[in-house]
C-alpha atoms as a PDB file:
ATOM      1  CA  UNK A   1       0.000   0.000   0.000  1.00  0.00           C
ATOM      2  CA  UNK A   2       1.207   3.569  -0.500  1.00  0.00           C
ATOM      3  CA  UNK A   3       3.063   4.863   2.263  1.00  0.00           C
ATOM      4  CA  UNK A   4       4.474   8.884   3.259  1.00  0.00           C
ATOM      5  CA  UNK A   5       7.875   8.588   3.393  1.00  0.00           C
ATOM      6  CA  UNK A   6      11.444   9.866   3.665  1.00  0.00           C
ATOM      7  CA  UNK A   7      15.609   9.481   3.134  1.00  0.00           C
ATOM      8  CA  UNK A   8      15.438   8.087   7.284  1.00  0.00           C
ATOM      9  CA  UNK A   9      12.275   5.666   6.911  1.00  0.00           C
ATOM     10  CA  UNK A  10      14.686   4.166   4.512  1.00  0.00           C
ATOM     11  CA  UNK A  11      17.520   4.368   6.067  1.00  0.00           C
ATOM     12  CA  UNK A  12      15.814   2.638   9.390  1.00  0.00           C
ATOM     13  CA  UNK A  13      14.037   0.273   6.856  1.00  0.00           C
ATOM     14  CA  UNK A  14      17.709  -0.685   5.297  1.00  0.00           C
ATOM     15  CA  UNK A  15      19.369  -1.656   8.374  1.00  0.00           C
ATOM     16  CA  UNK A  16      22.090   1.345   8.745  1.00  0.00           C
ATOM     17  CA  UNK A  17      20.053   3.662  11.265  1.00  0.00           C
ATOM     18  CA  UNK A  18      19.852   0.384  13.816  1.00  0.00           C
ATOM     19  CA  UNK A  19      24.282  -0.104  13.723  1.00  0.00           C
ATOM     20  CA  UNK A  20      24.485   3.751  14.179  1.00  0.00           C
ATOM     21  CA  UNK A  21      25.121   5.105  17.448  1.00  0.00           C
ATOM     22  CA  UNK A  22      26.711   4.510  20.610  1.00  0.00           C
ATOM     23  CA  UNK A  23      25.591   1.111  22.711  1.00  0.00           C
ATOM     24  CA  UNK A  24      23.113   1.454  24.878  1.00  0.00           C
ATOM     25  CA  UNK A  25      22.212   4.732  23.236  1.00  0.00           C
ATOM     26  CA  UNK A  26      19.313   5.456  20.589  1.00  0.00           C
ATOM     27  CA  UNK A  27      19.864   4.734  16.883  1.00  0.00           C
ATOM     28  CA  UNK A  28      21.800   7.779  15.200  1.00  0.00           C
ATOM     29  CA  UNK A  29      21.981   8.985  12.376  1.00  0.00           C
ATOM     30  CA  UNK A  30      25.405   9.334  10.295  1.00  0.00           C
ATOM     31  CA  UNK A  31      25.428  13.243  10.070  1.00  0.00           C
ATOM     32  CA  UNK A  32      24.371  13.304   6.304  1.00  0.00           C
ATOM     33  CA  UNK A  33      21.598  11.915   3.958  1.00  0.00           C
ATOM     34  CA  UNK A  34      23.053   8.839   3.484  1.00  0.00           C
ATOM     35  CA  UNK A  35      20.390   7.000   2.032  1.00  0.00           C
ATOM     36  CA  UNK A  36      19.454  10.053  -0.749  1.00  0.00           C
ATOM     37  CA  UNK A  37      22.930   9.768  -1.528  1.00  0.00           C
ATOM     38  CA  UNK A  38      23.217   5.946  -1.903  1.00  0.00           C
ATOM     39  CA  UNK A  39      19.623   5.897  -3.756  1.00  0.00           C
ATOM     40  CA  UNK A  40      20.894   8.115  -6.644  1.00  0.00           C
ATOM     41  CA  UNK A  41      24.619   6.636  -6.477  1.00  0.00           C
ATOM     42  CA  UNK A  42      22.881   3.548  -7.586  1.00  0.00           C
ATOM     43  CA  UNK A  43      20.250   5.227 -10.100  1.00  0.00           C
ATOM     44  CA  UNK A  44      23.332   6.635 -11.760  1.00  0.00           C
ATOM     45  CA  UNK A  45      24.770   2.832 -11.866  1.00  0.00           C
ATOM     46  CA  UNK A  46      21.667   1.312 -12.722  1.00  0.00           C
ATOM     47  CA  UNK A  47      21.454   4.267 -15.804  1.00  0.00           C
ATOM     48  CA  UNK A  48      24.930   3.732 -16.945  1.00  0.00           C
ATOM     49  CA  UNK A  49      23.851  -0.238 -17.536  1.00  0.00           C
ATOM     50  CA  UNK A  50      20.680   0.620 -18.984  1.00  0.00           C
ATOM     51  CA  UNK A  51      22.638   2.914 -21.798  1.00  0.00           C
ATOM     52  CA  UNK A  52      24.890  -0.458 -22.240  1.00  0.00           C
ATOM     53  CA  UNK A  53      22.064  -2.337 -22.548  1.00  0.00           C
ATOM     54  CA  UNK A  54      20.656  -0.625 -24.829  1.00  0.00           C
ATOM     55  CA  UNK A  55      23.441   0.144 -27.314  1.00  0.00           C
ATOM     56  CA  UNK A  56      23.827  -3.808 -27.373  1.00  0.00           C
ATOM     57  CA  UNK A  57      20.122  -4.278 -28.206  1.00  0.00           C
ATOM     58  CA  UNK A  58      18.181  -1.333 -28.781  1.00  0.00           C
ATOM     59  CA  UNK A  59      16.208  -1.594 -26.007  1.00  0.00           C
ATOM     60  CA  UNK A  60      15.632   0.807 -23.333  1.00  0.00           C
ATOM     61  CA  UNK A  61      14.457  -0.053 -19.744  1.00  0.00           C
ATOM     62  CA  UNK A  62      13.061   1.490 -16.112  1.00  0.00           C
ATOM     63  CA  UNK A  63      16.061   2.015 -13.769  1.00  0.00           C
ATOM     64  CA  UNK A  64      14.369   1.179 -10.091  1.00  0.00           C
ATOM     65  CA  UNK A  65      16.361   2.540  -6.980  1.00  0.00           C
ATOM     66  CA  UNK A  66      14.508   2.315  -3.720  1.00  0.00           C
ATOM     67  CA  UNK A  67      16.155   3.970  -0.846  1.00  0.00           C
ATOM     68  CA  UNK A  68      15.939   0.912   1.498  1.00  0.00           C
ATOM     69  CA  UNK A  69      17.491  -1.490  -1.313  1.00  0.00           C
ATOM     70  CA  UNK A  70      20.017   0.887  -1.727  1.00  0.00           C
ATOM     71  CA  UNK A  71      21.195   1.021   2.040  1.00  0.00           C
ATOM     72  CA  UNK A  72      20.736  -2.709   2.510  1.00  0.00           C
ATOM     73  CA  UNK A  73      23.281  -3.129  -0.511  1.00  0.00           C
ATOM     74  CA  UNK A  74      25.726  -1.498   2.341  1.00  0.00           C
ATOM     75  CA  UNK A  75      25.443  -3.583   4.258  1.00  0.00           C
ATOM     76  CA  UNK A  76      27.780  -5.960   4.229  1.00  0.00           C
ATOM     77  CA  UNK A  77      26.859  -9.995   5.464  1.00  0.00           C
ATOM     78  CA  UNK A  78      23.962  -8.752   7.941  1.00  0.00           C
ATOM     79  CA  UNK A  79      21.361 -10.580   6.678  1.00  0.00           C
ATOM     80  CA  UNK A  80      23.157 -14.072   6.346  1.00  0.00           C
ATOM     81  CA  UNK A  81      24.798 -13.666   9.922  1.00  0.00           C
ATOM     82  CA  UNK A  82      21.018 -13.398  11.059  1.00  0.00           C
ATOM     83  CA  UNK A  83      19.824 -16.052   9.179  1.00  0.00           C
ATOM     84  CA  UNK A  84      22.754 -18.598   9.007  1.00  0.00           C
ATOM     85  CA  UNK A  85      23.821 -17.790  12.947  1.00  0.00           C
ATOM     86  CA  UNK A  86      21.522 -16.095  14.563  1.00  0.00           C
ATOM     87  CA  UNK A  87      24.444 -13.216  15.244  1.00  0.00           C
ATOM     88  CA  UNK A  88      22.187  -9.578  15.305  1.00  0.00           C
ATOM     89  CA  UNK A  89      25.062  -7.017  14.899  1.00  0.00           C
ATOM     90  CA  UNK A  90      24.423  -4.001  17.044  1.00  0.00           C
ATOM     91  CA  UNK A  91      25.471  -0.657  17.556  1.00  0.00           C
ATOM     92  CA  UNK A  92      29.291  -0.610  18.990  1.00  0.00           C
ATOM     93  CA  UNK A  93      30.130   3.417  18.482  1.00  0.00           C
ATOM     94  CA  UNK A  94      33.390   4.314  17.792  1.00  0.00           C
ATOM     95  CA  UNK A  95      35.306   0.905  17.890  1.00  0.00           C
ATOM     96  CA  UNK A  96      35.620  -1.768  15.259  1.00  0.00           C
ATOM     97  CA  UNK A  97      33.799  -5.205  17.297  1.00  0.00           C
ATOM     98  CA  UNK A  98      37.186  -7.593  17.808  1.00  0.00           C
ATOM     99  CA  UNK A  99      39.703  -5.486  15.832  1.00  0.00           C
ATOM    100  CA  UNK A 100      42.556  -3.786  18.102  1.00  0.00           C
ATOM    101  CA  UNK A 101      43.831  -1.507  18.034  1.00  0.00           C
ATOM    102  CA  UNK A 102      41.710   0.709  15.158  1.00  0.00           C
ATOM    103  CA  UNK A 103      40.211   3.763  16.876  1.00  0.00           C
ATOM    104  CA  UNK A 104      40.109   7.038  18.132  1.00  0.00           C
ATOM    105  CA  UNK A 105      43.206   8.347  20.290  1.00  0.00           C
ATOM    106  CA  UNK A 106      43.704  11.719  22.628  1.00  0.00           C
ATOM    107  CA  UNK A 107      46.992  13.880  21.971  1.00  0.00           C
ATOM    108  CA  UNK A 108      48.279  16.519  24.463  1.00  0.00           C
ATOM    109  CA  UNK A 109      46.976  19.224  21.837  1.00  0.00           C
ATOM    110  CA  UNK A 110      43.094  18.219  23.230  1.00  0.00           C
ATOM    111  CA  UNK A 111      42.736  16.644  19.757  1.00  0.00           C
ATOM    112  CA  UNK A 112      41.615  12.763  18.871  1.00  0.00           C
ATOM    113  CA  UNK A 113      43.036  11.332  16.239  1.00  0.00           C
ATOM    114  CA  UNK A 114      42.695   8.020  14.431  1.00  0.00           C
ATOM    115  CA  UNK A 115      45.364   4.667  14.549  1.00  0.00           C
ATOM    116  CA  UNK A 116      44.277   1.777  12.509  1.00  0.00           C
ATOM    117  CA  UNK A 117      47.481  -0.727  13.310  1.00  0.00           C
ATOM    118  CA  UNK A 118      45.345  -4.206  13.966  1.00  0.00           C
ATOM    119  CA  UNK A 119      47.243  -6.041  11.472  1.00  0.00           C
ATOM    120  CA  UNK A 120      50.441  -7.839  13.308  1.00  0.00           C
ATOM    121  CA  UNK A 121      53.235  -6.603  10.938  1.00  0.00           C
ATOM    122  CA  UNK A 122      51.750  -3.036  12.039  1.00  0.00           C
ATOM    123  CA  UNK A 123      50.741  -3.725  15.422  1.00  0.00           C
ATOM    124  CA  UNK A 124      54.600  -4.567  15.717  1.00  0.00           C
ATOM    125  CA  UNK A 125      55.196  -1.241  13.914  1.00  0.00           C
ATOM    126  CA  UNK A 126      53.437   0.830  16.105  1.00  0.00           C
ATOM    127  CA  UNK A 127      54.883  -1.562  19.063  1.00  0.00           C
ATOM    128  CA  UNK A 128      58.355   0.244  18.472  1.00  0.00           C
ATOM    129  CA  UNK A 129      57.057   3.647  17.451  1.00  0.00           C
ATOM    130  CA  UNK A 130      55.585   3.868  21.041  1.00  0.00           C
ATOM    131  CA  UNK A 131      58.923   2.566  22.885  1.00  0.00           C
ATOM    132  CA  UNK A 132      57.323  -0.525  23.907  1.00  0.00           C
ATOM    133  CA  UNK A 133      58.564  -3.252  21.234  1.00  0.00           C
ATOM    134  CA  UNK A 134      57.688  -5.989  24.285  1.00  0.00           C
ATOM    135  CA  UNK A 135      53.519  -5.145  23.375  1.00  0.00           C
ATOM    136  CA  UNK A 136      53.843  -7.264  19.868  1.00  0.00           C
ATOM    137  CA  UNK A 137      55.088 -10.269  22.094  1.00  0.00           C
ATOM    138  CA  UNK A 138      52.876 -10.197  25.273  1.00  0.00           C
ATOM    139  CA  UNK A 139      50.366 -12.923  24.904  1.00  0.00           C
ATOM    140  CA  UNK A 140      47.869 -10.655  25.669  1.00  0.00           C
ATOM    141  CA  UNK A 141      48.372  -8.276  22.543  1.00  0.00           C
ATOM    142  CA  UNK A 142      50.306 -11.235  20.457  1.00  0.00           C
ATOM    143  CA  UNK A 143      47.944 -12.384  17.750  1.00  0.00           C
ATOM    144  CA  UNK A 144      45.012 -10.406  16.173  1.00  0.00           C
ATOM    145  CA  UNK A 145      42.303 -12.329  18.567  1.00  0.00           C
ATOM    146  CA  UNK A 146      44.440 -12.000  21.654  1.00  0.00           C
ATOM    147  CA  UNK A 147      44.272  -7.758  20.931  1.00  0.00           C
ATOM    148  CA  UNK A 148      40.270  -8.070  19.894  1.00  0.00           C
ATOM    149  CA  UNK A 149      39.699  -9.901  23.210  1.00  0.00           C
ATOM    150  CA  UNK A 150      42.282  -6.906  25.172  1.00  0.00           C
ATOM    151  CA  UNK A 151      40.817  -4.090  23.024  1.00  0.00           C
ATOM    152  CA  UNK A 152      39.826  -1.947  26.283  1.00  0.00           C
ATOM    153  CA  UNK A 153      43.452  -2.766  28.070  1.00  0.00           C
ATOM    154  CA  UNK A 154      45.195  -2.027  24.658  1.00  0.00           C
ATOM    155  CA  UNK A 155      43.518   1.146  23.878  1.00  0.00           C
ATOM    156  CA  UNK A 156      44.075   2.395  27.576  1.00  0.00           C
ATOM    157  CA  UNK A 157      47.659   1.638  26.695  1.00  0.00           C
ATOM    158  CA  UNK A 158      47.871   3.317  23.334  1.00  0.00           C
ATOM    159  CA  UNK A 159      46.068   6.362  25.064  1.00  0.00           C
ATOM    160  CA  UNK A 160      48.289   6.834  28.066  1.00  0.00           C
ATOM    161  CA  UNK A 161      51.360   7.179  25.609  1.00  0.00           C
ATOM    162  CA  UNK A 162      49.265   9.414  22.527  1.00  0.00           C
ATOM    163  CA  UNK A 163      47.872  11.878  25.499  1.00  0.00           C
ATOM    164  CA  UNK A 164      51.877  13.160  26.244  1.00  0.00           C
ATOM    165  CA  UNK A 165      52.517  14.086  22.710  1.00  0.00           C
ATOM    166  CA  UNK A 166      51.202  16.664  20.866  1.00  0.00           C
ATOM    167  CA  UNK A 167      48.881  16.105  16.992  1.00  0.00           C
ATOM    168  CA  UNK A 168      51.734  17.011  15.061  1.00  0.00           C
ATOM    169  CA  UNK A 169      54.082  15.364  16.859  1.00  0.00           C
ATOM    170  CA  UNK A 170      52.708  12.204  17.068  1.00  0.00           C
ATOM    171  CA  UNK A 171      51.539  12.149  13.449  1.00  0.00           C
ATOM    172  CA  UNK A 172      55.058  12.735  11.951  1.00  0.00           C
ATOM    173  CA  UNK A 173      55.811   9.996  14.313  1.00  0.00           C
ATOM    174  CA  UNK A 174      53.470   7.450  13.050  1.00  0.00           C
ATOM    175  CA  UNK A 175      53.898   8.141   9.796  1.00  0.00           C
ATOM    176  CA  UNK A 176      57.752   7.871  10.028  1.00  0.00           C
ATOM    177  CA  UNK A 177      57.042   4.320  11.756  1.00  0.00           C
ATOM    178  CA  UNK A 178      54.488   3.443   9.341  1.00  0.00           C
ATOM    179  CA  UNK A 179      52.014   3.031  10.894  1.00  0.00           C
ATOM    180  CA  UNK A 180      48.720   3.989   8.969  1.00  0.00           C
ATOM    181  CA  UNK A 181      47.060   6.990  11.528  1.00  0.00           C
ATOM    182  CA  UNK A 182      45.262  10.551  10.611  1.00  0.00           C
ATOM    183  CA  UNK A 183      43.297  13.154  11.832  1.00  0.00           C
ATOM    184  CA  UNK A 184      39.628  13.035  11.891  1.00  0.00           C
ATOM    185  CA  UNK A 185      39.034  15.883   9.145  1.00  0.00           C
ATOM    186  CA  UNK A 186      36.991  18.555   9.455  1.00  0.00           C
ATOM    187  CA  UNK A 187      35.851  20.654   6.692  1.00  0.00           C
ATOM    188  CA  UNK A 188      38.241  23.246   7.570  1.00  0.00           C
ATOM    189  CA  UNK A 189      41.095  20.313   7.938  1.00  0.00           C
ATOM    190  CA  UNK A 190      40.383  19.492   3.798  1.00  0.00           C
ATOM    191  CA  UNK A 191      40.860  23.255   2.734  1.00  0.00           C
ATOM    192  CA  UNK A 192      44.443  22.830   4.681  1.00  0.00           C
ATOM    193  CA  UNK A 193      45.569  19.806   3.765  1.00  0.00           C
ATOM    194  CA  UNK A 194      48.064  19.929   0.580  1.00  0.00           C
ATOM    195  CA  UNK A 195      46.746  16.479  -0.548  1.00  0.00           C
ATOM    196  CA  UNK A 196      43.452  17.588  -0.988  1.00  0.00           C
ATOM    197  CA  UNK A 197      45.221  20.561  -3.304  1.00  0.00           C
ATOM    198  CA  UNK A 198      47.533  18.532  -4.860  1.00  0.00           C
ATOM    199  CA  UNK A 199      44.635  15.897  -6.117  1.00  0.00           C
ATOM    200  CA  UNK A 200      42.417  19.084  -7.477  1.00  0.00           C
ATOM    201  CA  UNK A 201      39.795  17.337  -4.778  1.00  0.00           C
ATOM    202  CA  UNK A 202      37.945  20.820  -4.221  1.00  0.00           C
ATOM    203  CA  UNK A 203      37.402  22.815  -6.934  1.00  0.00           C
ATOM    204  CA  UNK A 204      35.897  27.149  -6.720  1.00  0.00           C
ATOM    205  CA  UNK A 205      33.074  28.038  -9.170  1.00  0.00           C
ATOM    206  CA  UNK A 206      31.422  31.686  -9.215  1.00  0.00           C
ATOM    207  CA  UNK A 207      27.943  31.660  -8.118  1.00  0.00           C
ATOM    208  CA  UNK A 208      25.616  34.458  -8.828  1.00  0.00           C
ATOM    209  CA  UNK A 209      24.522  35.264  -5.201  1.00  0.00           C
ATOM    210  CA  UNK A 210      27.440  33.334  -3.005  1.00  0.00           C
ATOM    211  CA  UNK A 211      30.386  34.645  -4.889  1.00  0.00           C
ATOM    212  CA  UNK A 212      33.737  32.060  -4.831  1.00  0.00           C
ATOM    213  CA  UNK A 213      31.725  28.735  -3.679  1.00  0.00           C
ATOM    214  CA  UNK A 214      34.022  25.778  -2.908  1.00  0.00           C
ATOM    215  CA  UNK A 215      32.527  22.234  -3.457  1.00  0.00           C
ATOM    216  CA  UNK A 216      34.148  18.529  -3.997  1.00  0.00           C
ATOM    217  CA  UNK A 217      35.461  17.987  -7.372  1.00  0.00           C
ATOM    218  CA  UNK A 218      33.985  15.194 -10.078  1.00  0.00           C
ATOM    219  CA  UNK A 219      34.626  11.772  -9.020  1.00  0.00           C
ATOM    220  CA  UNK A 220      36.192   8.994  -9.795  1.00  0.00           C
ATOM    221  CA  UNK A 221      38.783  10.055 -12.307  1.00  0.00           C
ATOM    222  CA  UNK A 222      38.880   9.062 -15.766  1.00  0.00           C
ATOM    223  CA  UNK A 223      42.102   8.702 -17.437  1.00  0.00           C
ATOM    224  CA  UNK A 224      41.047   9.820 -20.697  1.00  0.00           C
ATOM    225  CA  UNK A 225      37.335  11.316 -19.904  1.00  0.00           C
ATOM    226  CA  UNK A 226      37.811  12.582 -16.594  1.00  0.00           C
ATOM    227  CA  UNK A 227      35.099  15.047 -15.783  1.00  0.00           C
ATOM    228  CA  UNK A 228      34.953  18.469 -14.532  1.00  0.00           C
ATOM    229  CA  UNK A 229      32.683  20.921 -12.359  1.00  0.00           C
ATOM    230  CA  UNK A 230      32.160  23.623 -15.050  1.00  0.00           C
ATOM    231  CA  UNK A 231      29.072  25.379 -13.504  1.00  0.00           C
ATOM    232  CA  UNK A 232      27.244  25.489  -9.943  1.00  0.00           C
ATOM    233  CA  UNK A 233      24.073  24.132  -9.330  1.00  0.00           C
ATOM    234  CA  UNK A 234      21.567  25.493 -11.787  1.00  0.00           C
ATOM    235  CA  UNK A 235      18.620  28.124 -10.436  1.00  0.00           C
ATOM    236  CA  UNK A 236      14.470  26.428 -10.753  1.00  0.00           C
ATOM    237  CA  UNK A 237      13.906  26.258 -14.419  1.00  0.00           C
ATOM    238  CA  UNK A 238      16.827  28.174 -15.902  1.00  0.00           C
ATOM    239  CA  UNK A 239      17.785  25.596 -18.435  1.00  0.00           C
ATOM    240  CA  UNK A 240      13.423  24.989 -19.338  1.00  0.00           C
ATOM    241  CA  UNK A 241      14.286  26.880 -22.426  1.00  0.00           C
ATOM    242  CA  UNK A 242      17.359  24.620 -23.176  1.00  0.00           C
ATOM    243  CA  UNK A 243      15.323  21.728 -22.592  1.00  0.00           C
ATOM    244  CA  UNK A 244      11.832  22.433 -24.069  1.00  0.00           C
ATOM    245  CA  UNK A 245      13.271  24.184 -26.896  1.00  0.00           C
ATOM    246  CA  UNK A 246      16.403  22.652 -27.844  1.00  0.00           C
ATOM    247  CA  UNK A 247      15.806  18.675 -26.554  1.00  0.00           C
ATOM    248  CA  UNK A 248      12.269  18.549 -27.157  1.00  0.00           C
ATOM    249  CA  UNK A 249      12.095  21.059 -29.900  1.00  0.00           C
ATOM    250  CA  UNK A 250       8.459  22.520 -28.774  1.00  0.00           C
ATOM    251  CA  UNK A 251       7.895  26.058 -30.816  1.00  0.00           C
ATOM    252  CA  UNK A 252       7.942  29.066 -28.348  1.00  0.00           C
ATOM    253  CA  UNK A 253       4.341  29.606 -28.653  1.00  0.00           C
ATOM    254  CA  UNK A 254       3.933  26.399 -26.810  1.00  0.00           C
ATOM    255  CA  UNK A 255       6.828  26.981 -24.135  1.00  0.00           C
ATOM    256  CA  UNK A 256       5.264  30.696 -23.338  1.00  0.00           C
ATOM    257  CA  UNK A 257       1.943  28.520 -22.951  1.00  0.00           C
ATOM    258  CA  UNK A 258       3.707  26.166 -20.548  1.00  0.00           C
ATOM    259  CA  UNK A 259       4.912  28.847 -18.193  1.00  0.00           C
ATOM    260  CA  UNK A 260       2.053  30.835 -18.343  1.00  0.00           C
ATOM    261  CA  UNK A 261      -0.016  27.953 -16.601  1.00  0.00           C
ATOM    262  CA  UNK A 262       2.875  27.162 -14.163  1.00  0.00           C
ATOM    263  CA  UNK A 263       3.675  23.658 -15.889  1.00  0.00           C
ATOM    264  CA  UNK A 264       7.583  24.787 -16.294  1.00  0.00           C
END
């Protein structure tokens, strides 16, 4: 039956609003539309097959994204861990379920940032980096399940040492030890950082009422068609001219009609 709905019914039908959040806390939601986002991430896939299709047969077809199939293609084995094992994932927060150490981490600078060293090669990495070379070899922290099963003792660990050393400090030393660790970005962090320049990742348009307006570039890349932000977002009905006139080659009698009775 026809229902009202929205991006969250979706999202809560999908599966993704009921993992969101802190345990023990309410189902969140991820800060952005995320199921908008994935609905017409898919339409655009679904188009881009379509066109294939047809071009091998001639035959066009209905591209169907709903916003719930779109966020349960996200995630990941949740419906066989139900129905195979009985295993309802749940909401954990900020830390990975059985994966130490990969989370967030205090500096002396009042900052968190993020250390994602669970493997053992870089669990041993980040072992030296912090002085204590003994942590790869301690039965407790030895093997990937002994550090899931420790993840609270580890992290407290990891913590104590990150908390005496301030961001910069302790990124240049990660990094030099590689071991794979970052700041959590803000938007302001992505106008700073010279990677985010260097890949052309934000690109400034002109806008007619904003002035300069920043906004991600086109992605992915193409190596020989890579795309390009040329214009900002267009204002209601300035291209129905374009469109109506050029596209669909009405006469302007009929166009003038169209506006006239509100229909473009």
């Amino acid at each position: 039956m026809p229902r009202a709905g929205y991006g969250s019914i979706g999202e809560a039908m999908g599966g993704i609003r009921y993992v969101t959040g802190d345990p023990g806390g309410a189902p969140a939601r991820a800060g952005i539309s995320l199921g908008d986002s994935l609905a017409a991430v898919f339409a655009t896939i679904g188009a881009l097959v379509a066109v294939h299709h047809r071009g091998a047969t001639g035959r066009g077809q209905i591209v169907d994204s709903a916003i719930y199939e779109a966020v349960l293609a996200m995630m990941e084995s949740l419906l066989p861990e139900w129905a195979v094992a009985g295993y309802q994932r749940e909401r954990t927060g900020s830390v990975l379920p059985n994966v130490s150490p990969s989370n967030v981490y205090p500096t002396a600078s009042g900052e968190m940032i993020l250390i994602a060293a669970n493997q053992d090669t870089v669990f041993g990495r980040l072992a030296r980096t912090m002085g204590r070379p003994e942590l790869s070899a301690d039965p407790r922290f030895a093997g990937h399940a002994d550090r899931g099963r420790n993840m609270a003792e580890l992290d407290g660990i990891i913590s104590a040492w990150s908390a005496g050393i301030d961001t910069g400090d302790l990124l240049e030393l990660l990094h030099a030890g590689g071991v794979p660790a970052g700041r959590i970005y803000t938007a302001k962090d992505m106008f700073d950082d010279p990677h985010f320049a260097a890949r052309e990742a934000i690109v400034r348009l002109v806008h007619p009422d904003f002035g300069e307006l920043p906004m991600h570039n086109a992605f992915p890349r193409l190596s020989e068609t890579p795309g390009s932000v040329r214009r900002p977002g267009p204002g209601l009905g300035e291209h129905n001219r374009e469109v109506y006139g050029g596209l669909l080659d009405l006469p302007e009698d009929e166009i003038a009609a169209l506006s006239e009775r509100g229909v473009i």
